[in-house]
C-alpha atoms as a PDB file:
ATOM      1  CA  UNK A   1       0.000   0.000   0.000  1.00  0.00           C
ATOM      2  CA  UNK A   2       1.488   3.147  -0.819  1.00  0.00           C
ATOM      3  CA  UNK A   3       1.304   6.215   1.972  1.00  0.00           C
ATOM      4  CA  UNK A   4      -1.930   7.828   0.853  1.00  0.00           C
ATOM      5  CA  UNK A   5      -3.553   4.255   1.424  1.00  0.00           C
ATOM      6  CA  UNK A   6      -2.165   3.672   4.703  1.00  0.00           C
ATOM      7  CA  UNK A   7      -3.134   7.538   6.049  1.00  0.00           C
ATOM      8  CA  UNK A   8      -6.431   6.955   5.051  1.00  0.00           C
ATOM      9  CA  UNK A   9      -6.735   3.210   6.490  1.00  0.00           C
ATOM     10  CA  UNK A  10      -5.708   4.516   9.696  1.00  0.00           C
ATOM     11  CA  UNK A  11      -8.047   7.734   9.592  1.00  0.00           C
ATOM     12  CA  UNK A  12     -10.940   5.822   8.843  1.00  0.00           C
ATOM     13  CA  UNK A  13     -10.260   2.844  11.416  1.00  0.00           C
ATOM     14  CA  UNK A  14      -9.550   5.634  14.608  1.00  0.00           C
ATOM     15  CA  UNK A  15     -12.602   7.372  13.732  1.00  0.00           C
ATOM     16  CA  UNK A  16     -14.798   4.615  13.480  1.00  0.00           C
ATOM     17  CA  UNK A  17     -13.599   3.217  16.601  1.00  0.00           C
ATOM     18  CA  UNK A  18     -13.191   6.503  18.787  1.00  0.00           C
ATOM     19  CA  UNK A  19     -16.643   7.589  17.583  1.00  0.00           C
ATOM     20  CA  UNK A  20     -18.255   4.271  19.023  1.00  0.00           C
ATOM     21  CA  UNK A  21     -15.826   5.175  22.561  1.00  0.00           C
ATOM     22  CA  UNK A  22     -17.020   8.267  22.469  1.00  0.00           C
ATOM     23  CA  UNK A  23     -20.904   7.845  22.147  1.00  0.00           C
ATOM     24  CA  UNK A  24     -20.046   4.368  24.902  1.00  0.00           C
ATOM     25  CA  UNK A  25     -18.543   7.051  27.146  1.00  0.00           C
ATOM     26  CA  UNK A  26     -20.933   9.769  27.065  1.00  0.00           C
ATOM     27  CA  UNK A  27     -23.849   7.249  28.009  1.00  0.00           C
ATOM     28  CA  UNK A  28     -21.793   6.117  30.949  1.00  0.00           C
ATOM     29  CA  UNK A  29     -21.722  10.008  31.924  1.00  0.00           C
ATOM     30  CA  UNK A  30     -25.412  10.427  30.854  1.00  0.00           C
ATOM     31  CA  UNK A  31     -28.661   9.854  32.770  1.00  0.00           C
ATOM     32  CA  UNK A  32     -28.883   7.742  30.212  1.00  0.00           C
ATOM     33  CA  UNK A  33     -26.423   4.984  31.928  1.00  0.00           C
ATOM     34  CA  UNK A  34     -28.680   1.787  31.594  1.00  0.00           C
ATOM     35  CA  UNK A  35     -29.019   2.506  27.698  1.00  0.00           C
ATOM     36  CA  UNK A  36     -26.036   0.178  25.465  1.00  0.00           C
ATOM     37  CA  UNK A  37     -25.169   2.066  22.232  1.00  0.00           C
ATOM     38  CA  UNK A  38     -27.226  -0.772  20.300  1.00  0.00           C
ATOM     39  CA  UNK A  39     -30.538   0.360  22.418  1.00  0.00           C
ATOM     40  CA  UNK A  40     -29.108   4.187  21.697  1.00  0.00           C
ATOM     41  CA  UNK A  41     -29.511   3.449  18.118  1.00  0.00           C
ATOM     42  CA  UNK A  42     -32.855   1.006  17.884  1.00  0.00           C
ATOM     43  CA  UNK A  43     -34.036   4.276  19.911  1.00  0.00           C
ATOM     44  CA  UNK A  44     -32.880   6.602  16.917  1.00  0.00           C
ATOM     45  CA  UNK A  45     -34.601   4.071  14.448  1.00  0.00           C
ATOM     46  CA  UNK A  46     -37.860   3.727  16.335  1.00  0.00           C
ATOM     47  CA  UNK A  47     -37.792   7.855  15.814  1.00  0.00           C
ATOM     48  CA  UNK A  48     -39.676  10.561  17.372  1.00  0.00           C
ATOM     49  CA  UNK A  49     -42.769  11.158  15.011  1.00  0.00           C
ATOM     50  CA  UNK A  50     -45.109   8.309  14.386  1.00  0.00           C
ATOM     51  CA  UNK A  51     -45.621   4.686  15.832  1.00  0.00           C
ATOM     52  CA  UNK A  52     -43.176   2.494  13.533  1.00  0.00           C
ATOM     53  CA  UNK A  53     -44.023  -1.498  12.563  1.00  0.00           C
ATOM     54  CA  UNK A  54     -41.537  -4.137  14.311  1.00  0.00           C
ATOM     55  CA  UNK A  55     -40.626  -5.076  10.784  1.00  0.00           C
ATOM     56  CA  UNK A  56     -39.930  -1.335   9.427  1.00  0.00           C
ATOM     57  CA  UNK A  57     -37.266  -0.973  12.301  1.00  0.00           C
ATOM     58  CA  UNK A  58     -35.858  -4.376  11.905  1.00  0.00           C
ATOM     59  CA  UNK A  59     -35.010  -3.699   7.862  1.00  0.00           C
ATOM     60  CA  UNK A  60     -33.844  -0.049   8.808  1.00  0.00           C
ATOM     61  CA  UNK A  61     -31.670  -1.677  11.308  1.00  0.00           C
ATOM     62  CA  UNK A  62     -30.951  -4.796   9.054  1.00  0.00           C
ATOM     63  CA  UNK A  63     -31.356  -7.173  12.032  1.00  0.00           C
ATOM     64  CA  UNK A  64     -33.897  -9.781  12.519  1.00  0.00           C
ATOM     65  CA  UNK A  65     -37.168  -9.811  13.523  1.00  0.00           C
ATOM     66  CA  UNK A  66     -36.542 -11.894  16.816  1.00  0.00           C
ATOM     67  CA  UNK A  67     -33.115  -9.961  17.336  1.00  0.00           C
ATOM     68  CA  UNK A  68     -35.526  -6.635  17.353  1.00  0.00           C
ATOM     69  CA  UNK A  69     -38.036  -8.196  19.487  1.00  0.00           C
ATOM     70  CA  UNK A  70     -35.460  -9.002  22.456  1.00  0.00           C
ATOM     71  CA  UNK A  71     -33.822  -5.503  21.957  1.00  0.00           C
ATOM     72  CA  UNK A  72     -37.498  -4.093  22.019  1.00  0.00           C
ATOM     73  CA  UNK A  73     -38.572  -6.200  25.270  1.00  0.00           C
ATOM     74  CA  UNK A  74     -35.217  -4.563  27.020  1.00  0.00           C
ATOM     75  CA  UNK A  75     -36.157  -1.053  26.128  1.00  0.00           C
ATOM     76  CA  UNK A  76     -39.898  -1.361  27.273  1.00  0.00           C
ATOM     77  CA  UNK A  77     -38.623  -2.597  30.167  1.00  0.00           C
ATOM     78  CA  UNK A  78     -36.258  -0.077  30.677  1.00  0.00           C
ATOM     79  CA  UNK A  79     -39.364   2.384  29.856  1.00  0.00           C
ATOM     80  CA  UNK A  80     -37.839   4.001  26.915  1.00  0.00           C
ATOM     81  CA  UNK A  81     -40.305   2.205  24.444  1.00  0.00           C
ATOM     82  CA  UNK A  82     -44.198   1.102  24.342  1.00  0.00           C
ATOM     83  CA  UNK A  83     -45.687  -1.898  22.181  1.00  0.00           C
ATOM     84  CA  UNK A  84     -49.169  -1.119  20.723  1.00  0.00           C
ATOM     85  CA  UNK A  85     -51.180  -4.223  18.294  1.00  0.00           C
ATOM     86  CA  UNK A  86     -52.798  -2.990  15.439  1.00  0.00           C
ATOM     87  CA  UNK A  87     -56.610  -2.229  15.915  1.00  0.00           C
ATOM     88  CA  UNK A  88     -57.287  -3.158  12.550  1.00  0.00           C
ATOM     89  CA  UNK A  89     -54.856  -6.733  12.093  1.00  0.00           C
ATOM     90  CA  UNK A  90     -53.815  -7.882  15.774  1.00  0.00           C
ATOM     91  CA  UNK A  91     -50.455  -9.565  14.142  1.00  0.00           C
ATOM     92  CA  UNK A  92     -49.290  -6.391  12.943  1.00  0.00           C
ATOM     93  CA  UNK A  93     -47.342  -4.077  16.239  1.00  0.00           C
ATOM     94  CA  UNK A  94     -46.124  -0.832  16.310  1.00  0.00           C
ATOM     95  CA  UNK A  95     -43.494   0.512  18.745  1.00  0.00           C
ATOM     96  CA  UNK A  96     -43.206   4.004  19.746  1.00  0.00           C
ATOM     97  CA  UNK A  97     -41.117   5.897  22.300  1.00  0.00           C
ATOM     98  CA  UNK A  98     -41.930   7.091  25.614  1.00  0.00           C
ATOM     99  CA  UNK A  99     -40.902  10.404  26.980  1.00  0.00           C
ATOM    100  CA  UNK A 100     -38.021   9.245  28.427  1.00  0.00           C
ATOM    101  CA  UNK A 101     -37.686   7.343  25.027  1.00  0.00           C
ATOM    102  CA  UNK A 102     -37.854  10.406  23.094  1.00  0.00           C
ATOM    103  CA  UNK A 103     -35.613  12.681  25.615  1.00  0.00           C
ATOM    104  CA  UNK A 104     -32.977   9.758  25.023  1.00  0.00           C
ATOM    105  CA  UNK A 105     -33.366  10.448  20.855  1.00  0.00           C
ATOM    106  CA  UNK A 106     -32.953  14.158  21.054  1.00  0.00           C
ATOM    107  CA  UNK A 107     -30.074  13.673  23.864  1.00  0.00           C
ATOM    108  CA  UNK A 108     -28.005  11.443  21.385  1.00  0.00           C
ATOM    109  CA  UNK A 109     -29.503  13.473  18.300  1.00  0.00           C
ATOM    110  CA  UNK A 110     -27.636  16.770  19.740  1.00  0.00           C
ATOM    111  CA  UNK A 111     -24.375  14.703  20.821  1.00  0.00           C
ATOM    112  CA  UNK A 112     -23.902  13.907  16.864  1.00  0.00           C
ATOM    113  CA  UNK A 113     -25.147  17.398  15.776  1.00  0.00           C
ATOM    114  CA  UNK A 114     -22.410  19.064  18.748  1.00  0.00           C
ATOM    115  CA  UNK A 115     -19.873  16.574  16.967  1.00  0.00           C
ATOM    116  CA  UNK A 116     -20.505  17.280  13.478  1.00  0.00           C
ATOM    117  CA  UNK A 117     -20.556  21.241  14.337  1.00  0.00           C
ATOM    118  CA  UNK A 118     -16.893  20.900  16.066  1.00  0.00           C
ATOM    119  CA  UNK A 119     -15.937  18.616  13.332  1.00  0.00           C
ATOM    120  CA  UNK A 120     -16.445  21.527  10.701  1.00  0.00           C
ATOM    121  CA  UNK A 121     -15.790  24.559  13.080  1.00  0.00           C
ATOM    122  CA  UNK A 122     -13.231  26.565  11.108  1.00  0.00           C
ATOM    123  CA  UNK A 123     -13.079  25.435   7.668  1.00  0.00           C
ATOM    124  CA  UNK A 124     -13.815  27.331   4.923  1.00  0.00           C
ATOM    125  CA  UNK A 125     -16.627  27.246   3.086  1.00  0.00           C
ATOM    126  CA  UNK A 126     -14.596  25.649   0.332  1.00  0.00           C
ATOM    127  CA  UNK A 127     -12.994  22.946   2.801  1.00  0.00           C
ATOM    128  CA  UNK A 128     -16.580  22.166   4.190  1.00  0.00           C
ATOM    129  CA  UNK A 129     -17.777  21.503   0.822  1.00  0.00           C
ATOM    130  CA  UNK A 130     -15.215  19.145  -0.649  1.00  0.00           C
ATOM    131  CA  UNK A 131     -15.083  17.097   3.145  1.00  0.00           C
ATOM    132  CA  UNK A 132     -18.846  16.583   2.012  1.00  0.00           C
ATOM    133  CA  UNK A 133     -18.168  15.739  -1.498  1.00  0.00           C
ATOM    134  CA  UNK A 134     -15.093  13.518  -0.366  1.00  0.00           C
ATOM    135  CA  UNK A 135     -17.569  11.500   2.262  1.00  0.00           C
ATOM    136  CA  UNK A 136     -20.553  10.864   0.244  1.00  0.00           C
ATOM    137  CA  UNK A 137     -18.320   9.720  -2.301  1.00  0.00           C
ATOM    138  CA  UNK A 138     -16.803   7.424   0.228  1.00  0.00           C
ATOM    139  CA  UNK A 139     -20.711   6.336   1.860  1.00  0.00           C
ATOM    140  CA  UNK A 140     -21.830   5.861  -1.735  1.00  0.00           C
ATOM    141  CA  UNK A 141     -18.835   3.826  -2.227  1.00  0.00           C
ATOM    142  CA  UNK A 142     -19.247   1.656   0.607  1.00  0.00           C
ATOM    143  CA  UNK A 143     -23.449   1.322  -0.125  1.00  0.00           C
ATOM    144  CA  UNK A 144     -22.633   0.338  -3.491  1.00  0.00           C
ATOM    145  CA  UNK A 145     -19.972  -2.210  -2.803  1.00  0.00           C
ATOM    146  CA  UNK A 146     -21.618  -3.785   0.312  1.00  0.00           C
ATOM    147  CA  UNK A 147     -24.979  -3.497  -1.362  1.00  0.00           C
ATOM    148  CA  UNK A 148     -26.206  -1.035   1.765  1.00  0.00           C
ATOM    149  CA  UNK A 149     -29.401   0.551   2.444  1.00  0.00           C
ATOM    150  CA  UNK A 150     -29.286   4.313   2.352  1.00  0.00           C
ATOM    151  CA  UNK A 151     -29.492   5.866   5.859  1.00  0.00           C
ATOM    152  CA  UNK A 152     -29.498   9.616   4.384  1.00  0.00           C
ATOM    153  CA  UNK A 153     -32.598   9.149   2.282  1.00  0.00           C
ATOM    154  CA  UNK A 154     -34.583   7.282   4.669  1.00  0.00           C
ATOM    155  CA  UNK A 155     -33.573   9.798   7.217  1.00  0.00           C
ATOM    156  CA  UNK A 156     -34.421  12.368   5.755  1.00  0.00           C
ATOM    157  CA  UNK A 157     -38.121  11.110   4.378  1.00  0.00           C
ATOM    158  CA  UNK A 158     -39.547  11.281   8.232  1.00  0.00           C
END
């Protein structure tokens, strides 16, 4: 591998792993202390808005339905999450997030925003622009190669 390789190899590995330490740590520090970073982010796929299907959050999340329903039977107990059956087919059950459910979405929802503002706080307008070009290049890289959902346009359709 030649230098440029190896630079980037070793950027991307760090980040990926001190992100994860970070988010771990700041739950530790949180009120938040009984939530893993999994539950963090089956909270962030549940979302804030509208009751979601089992089966919506277990594609978004690309786990199984039984590997959802043992997350989801932690987090109710835990309080962070209610389970409601369909009025209209009992089989069908939506999961929704409680208050504390939904303060723990828009707690973890500003940690990334604070991170991403400090992670572009004095660049130009010209550096911000090609770190975005240079990532979504990199994301639609990775979706593409890995066959991937897209997070970003799913995201952004709620």
């Amino acid at each position: 591998m030649n230098k440029g390789i190896n630079i980037v190899n070793e950027l991307l590995v760090d980040l990926f792993n001190d992100i994860l330490a970070i988010e771990q740590k700041s739950l530790q520090y949180s009120i938040f202390k009984d939530l893993s970073i999994t539950e963090v982010h089956t909270i962030e796929a549940i979302g804030m808005y509208k009751p979601r299907t089992m089966t919506e959050v277990a594609c978004q999340l690309d786990i199984t339905l039984s590997t959802l329903t043992t997350a989801i039977n932690h987090l109710v107990k835990k309080e962070y999450v209610i389970r409601e059956r369909s009025e209209h087919d009992r089989r069908i059950v939506f999961i929704k997030l409680t208050k504390k459910g939904k303060l723990a979405f828009r707690v973890h929802q500003k940690f990334h925003s604070d991170m991403v503002k400090e992670t572009i706080r004095g660049l130009t307008e010209q550096e911000e622009k090609v770190l975005v070009e240079s990532l979504e290049k990199l994301n639609n890289f990775f979706r593409s190669k890995y066959n991937l959902k897209s997070g970003l346009k799913e995201k952004n359709n709620e």
